[in-house]
C-alpha atoms as a PDB file:
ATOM      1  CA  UNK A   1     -73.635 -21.174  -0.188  1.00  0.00           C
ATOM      2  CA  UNK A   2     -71.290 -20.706   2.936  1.00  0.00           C
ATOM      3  CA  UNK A   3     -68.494 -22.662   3.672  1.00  0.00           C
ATOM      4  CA  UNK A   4     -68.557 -24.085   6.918  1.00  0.00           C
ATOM      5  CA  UNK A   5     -66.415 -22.895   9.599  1.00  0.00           C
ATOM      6  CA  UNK A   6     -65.486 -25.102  12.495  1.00  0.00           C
ATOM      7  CA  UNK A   7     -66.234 -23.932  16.156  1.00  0.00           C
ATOM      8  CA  UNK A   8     -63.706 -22.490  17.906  1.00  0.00           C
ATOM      9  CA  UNK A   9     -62.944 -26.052  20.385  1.00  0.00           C
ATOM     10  CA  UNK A  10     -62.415 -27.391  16.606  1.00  0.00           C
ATOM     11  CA  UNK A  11     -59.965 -24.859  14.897  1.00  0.00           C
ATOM     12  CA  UNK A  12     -56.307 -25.701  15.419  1.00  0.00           C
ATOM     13  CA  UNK A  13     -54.365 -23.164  17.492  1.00  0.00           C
ATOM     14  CA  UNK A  14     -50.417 -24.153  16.198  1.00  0.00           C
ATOM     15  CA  UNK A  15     -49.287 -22.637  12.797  1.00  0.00           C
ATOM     16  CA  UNK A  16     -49.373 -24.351   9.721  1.00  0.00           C
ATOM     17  CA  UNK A  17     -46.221 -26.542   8.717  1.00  0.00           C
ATOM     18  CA  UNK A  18     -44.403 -23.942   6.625  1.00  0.00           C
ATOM     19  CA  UNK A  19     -45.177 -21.448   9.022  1.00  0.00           C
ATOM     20  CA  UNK A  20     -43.340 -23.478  11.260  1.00  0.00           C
ATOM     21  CA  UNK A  21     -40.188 -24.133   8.814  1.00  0.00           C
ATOM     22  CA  UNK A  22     -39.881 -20.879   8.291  1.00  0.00           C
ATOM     23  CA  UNK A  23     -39.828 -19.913  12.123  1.00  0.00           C
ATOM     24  CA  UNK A  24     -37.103 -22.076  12.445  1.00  0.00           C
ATOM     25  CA  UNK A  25     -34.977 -21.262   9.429  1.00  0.00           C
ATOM     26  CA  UNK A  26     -34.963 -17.691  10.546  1.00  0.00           C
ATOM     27  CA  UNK A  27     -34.387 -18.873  14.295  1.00  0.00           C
ATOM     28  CA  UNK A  28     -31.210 -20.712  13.136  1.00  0.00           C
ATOM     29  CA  UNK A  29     -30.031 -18.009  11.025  1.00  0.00           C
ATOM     30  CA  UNK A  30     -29.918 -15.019  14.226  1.00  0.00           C
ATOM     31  CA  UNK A  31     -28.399 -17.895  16.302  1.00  0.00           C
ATOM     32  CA  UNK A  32     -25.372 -18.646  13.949  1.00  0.00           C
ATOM     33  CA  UNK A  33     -24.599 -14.566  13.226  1.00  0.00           C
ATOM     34  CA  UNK A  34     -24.506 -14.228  17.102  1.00  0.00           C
ATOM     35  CA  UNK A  35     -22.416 -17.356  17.546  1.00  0.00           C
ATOM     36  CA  UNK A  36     -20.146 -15.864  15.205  1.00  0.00           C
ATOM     37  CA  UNK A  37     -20.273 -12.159  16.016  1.00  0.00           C
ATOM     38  CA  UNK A  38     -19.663 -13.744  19.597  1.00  0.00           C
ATOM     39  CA  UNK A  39     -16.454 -15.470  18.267  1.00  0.00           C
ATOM     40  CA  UNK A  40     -15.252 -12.034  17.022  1.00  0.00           C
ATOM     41  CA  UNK A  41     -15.598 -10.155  20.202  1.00  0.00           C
ATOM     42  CA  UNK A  42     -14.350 -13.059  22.221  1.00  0.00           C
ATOM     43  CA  UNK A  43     -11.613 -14.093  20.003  1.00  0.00           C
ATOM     44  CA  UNK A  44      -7.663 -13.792  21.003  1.00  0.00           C
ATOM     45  CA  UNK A  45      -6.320 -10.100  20.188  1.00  0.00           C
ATOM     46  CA  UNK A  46      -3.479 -11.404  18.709  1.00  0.00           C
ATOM     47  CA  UNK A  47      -5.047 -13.275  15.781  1.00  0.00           C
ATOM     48  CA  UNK A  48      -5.334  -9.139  14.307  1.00  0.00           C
ATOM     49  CA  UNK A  49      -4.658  -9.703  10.522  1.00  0.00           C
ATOM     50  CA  UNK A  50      -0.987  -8.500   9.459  1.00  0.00           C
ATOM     51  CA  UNK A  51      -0.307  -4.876   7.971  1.00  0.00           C
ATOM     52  CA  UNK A  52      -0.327  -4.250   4.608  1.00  0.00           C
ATOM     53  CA  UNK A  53       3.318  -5.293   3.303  1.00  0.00           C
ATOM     54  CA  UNK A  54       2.966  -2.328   0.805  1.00  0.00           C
ATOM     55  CA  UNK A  55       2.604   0.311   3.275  1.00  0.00           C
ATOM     56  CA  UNK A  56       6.030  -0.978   4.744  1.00  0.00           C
ATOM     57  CA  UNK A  57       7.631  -0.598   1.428  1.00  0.00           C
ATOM     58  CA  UNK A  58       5.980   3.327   1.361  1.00  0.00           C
ATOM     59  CA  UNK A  59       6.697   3.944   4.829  1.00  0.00           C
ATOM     60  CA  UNK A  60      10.770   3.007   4.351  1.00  0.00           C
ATOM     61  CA  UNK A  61      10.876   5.017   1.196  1.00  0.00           C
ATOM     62  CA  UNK A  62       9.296   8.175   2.604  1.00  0.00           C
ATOM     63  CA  UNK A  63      11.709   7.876   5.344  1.00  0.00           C
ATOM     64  CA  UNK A  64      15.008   6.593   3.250  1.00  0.00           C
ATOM     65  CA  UNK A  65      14.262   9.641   0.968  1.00  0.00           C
ATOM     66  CA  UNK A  66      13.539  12.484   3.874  1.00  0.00           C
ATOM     67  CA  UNK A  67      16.523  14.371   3.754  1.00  0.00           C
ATOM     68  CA  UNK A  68      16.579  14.438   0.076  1.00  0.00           C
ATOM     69  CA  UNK A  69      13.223  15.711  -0.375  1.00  0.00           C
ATOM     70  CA  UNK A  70      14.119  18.523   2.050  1.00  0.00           C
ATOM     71  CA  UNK A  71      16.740  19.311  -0.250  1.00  0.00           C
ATOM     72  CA  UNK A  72      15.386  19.354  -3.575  1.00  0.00           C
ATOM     73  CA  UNK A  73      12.786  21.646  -5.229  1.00  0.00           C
ATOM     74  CA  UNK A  74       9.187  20.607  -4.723  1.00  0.00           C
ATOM     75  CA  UNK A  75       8.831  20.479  -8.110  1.00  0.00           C
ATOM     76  CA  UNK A  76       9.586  19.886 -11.514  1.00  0.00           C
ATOM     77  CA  UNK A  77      12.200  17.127 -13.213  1.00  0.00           C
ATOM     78  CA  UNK A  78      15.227  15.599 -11.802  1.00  0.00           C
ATOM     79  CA  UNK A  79      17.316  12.690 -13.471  1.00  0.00           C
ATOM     80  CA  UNK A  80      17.888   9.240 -11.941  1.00  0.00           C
ATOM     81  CA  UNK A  81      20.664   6.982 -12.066  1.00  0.00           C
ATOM     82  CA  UNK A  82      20.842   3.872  -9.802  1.00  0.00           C
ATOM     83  CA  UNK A  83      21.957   0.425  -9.335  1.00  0.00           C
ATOM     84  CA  UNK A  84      21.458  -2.378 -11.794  1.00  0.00           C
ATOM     85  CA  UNK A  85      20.455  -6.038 -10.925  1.00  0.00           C
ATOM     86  CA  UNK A  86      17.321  -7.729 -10.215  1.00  0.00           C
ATOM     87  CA  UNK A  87      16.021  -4.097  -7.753  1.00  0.00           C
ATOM     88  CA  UNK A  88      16.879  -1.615  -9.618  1.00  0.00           C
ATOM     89  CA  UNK A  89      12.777  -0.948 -10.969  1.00  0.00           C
ATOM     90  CA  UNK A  90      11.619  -1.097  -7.624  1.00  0.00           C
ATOM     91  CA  UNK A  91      14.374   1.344  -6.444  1.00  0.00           C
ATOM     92  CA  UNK A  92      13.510   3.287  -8.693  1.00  0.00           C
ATOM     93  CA  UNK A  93       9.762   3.588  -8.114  1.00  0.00           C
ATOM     94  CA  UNK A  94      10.099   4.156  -4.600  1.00  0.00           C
ATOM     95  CA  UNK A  95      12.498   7.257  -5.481  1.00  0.00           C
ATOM     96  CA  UNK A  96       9.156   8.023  -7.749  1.00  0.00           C
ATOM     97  CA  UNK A  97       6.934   7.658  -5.081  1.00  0.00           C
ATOM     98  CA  UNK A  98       9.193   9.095  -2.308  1.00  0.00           C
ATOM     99  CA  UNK A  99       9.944  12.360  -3.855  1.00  0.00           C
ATOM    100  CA  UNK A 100       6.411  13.317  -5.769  1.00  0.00           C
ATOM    101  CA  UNK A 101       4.650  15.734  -6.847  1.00  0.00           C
ATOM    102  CA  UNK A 102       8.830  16.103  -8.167  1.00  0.00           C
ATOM    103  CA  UNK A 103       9.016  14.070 -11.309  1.00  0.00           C
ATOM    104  CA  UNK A 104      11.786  11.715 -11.460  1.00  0.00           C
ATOM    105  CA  UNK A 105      13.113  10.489 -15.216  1.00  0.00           C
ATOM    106  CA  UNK A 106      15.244   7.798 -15.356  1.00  0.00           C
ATOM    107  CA  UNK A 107      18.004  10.012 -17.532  1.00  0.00           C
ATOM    108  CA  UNK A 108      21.112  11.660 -16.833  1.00  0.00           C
ATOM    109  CA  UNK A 109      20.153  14.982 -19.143  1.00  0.00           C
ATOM    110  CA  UNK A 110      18.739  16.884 -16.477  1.00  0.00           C
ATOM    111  CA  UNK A 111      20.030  19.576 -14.247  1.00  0.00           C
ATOM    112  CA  UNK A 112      20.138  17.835 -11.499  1.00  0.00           C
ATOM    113  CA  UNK A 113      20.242  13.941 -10.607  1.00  0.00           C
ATOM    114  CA  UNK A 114      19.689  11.552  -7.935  1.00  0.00           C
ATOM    115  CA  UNK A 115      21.790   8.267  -7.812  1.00  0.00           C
ATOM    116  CA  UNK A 116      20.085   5.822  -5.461  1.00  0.00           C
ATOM    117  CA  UNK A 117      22.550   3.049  -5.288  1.00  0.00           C
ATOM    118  CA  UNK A 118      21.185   0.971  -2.223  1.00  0.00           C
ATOM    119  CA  UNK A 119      23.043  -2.170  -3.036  1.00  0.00           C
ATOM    120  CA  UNK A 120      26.804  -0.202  -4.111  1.00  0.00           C
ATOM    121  CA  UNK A 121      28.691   2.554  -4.355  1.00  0.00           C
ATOM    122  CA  UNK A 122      28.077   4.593  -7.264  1.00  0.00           C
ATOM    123  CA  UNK A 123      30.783   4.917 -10.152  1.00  0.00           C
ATOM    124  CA  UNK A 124      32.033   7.609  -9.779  1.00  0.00           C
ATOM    125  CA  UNK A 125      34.496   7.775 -12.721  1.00  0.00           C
ATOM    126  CA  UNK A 126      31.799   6.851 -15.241  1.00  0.00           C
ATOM    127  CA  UNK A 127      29.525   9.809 -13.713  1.00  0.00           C
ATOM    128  CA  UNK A 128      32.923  11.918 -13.791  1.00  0.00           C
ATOM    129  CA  UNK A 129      32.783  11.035 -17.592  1.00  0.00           C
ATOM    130  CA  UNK A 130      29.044  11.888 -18.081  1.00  0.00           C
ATOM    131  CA  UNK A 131      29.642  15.497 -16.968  1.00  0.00           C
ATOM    132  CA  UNK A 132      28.041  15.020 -13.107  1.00  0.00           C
ATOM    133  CA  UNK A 133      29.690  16.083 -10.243  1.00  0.00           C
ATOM    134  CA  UNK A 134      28.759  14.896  -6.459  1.00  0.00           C
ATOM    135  CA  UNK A 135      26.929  17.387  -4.412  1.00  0.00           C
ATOM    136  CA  UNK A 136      25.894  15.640  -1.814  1.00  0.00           C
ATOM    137  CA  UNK A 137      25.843  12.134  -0.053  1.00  0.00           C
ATOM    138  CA  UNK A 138      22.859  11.470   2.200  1.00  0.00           C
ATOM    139  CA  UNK A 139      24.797   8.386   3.432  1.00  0.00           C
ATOM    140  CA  UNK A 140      22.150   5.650   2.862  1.00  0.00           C
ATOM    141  CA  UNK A 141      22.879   4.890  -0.491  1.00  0.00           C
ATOM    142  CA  UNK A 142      21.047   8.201  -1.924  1.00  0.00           C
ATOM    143  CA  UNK A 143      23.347  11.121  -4.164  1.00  0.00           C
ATOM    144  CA  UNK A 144      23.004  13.972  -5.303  1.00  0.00           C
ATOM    145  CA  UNK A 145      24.898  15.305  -8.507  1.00  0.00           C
ATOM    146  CA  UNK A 146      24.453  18.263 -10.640  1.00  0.00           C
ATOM    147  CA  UNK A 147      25.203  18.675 -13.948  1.00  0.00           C
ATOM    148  CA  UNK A 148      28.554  20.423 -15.050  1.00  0.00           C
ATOM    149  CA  UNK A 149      28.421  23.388 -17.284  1.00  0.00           C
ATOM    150  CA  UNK A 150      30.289  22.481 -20.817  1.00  0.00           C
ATOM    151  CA  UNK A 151      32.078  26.099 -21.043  1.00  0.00           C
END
């Protein structure tokens, strides 16, 4: 038995209802991404989001430590001395960060030793005392000192 099929003046010629729904979700959906990608592109400039705050912190260390990564050895160990107080971890892993691949140990039984003293002056009697002697000041709160022999 056939079904019976209406004559073409009789068939409907709009969609079906979900059809329809679906038409419309998809309709809405391309006209809110270009409302928004239209937002973007027509938005103020200076609404940029703001830099990094880390990359500030990198970019003074690699400059605050310049001169004395010219001067040391590119690589092997160096000591580190430096202020105490609330800073004094951070100073010291920017001078880790600032002067690598060198490594930097936060001891005085090396060779040679950086004193990163930011926030003072360093004491020199009580490095005087530990055997180091100034070799250079880089003038921005960064030393160098070398060991003294024991002979």
């Amino acid at each position: 038995m056939q079904s019976w099929i209406p004559p073409p003046e009789l068939r409907e010629t709009t969609a079906p209802p979900h059809h329809i729904r679906i038409l419309i979700t998809v309709a809405a959906t391309a006209l809110l991404c270009l409302l928004s990608t239209l937002r973007l592109l027509t938005g103020p400039l200076g609404a940029l989001p703001l830099q990094d705050p880390t990359r500030e912190i990198a970019r003074h260390a690699d400059e605050r430590f310049a001169d004395m990564r010219r001067a040391l050895p590119k690589r092997g160990v160096v000591g580190y001395i430096g202020d105490s107080g609330q800073t004094s971890l951070a100073d010291y892993y920017s001078a880790q960060y600032a002067l690598a691949p060198l490594l930097v140990e936060r001891s005085i039984n090396h060779s040679l030793v950086i004193g990163n003293f930011p926030a003072s002056q360093p004491p020199m009697p009580a490095l005087a005392d530990k055997n180091l002697c100034l070799v250079r000041d880089f003038q921005n709160g960064l030393f160098l000192f070398a060991k003294k022999d024991n002979n």
